[in-house]
N, C-alpha and C. Protein backbone atom coordinates (compact mmCIF):
# COMPACT_ATOMS: atom_id res chain seq x y z
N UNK A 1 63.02 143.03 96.55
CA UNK A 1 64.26 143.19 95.82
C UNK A 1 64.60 144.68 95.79
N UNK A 2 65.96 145.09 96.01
CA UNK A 2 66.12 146.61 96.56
C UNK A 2 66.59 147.03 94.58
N UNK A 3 66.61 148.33 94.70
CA UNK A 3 66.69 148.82 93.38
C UNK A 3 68.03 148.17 92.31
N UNK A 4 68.73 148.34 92.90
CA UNK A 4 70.19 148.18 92.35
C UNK A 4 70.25 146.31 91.94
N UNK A 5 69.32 145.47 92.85
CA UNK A 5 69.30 144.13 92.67
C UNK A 5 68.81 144.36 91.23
N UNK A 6 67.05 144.87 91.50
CA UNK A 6 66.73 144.70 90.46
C UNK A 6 67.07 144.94 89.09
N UNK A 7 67.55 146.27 89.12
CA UNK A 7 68.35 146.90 87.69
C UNK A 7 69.14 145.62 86.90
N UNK A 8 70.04 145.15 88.15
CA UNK A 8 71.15 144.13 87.70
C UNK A 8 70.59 143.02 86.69
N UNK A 9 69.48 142.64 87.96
CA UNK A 9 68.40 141.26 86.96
C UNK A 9 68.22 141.69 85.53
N UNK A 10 67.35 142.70 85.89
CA UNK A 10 66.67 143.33 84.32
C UNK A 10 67.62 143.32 82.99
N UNK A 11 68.66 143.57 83.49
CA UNK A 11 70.13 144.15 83.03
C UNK A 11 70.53 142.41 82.36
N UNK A 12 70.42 141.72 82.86
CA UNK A 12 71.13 140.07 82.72
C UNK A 12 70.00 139.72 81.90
N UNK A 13 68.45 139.61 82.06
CA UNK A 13 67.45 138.86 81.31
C UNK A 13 67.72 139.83 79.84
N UNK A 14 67.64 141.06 79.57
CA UNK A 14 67.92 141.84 78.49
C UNK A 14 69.37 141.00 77.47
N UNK A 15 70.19 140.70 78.52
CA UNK A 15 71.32 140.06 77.93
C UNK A 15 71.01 139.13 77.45
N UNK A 16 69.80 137.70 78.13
CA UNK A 16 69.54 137.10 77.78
C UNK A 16 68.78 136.85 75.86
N UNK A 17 67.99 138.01 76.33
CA UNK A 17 67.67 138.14 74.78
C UNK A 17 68.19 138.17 73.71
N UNK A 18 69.35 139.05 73.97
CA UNK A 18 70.47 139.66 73.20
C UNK A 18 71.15 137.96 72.66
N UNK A 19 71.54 137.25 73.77
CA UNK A 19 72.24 136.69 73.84
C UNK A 19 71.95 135.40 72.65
N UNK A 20 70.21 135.29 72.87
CA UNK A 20 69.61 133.84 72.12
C UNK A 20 69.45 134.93 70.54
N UNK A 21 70.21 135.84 70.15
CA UNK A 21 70.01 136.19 68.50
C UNK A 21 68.38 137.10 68.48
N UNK A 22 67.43 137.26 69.89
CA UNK A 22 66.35 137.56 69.31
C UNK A 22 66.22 138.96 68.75
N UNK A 23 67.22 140.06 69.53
CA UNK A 23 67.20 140.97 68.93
C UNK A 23 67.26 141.12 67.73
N UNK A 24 68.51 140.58 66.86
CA UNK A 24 68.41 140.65 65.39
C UNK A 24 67.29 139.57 64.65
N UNK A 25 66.78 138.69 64.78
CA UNK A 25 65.67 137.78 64.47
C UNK A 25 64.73 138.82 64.41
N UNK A 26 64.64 139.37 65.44
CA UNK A 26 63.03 140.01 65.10
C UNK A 26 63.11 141.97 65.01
N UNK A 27 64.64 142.43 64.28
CA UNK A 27 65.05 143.27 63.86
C UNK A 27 64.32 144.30 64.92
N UNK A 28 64.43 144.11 66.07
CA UNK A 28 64.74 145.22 67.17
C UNK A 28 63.09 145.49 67.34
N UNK A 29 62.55 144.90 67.18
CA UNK A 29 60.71 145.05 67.52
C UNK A 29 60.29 144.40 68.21
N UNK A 30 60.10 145.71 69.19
CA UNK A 30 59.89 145.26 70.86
C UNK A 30 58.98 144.89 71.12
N UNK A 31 57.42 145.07 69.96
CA UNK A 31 56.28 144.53 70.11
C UNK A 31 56.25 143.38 69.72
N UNK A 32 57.30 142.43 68.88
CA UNK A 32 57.20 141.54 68.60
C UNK A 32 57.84 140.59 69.47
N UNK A 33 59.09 140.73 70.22
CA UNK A 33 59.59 140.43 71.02
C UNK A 33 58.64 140.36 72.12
N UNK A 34 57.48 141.27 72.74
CA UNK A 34 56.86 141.32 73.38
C UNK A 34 55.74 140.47 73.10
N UNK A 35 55.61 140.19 72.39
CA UNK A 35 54.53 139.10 71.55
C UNK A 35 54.59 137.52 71.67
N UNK A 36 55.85 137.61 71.29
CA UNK A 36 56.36 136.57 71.61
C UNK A 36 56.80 136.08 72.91
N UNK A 37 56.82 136.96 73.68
CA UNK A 37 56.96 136.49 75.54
C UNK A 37 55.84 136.36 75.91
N UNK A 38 54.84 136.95 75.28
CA UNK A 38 53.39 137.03 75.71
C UNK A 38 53.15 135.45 75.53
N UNK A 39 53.47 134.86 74.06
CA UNK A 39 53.06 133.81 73.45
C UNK A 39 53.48 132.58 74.56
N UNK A 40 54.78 132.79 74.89
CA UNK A 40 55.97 131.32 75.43
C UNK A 40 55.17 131.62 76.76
N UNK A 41 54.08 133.15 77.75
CA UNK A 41 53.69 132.82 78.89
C UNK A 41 52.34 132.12 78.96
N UNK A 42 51.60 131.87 77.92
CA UNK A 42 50.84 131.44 77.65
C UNK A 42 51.63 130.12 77.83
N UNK A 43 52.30 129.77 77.14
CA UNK A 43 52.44 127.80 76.67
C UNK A 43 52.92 126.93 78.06
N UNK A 44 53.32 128.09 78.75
CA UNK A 44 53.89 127.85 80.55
C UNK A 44 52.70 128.02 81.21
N UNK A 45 51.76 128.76 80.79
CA UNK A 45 50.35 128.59 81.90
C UNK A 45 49.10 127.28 81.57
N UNK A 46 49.85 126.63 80.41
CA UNK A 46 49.16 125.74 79.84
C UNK A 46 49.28 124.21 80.33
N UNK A 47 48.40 123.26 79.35
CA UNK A 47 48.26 121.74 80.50
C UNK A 47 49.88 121.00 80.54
N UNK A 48 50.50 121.65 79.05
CA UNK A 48 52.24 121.06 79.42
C UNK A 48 52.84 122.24 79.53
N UNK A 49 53.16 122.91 80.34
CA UNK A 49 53.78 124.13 80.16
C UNK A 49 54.58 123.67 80.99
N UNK A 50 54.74 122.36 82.17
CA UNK A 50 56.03 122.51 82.78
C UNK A 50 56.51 121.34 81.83
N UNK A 51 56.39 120.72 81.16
CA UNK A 51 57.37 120.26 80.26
C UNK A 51 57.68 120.80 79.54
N UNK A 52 57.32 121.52 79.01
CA UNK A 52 57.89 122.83 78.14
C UNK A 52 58.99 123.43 78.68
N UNK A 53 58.80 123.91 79.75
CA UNK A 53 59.91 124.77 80.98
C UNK A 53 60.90 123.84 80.70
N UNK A 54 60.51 123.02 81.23
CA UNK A 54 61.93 121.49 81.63
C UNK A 54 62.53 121.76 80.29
N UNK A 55 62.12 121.45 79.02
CA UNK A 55 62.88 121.43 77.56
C UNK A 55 63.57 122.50 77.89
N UNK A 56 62.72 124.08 78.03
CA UNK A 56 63.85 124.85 77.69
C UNK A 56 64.78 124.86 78.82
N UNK A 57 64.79 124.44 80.14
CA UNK A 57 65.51 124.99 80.99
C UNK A 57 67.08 123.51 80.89
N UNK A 58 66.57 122.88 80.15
CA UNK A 58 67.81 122.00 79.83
C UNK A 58 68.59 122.50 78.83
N UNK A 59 67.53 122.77 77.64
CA UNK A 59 68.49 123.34 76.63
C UNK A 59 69.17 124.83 76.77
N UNK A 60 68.95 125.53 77.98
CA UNK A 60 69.16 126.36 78.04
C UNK A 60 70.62 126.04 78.98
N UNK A 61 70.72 124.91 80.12
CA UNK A 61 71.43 124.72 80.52
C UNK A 61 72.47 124.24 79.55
N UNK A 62 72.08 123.18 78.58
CA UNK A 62 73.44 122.67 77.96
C UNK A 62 74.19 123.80 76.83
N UNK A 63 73.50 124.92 76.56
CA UNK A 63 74.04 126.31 75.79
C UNK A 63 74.69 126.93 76.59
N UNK A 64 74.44 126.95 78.24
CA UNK A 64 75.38 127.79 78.59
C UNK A 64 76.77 126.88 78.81
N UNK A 65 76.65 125.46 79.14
CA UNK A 65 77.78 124.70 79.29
C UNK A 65 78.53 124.94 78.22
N UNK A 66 78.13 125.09 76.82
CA UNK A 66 78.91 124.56 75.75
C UNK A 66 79.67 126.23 75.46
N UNK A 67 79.11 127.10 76.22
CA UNK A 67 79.60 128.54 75.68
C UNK A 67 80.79 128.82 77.00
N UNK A 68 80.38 128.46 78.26
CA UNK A 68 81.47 127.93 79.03
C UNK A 68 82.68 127.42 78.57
N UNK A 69 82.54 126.23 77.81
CA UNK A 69 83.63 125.20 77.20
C UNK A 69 84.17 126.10 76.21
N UNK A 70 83.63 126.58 75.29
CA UNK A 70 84.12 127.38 74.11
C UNK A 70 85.15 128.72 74.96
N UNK A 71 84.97 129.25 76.10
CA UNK A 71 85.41 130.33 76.74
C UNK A 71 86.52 129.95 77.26
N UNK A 72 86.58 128.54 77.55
CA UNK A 72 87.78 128.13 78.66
C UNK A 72 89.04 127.80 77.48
């Protein structure tokens, strides 16, 4: 991935955070935030971690549909 890709990514997953409230939830503490990614890579390296994935990657899909709908 050349520099400028990557920045972009980094740049969008950061949004992501922003985006699910965690920044203010966990009042801008990056170790906790970091804690907590630590935690959710654990539950993905685990014996259900791809059902886990699947939950969030649905509910993650039907949040962006409904913020879509709200935009249009």
């Amino acid at each position: 991935m050349q520099r400028r890709e990557r920045t972009r990514h980094l740049i969008e997953l950061g949004g992501l955070v922003a985006k699910a409230g965690l920044v203010d939830l966990a009042h801008d503490d990056r170790a906790a935030l970091y804690g907590a990614f630590l935690d959710l890579a654990d539950q993905i390296k685990s014996a259900g971690g791809a059902g886990a994935l699947l939950l969030w990657r649905r509910r993650g899909q039907r949040a962006f549909a409904a913020d879509a709908e709200r935009e249009a």
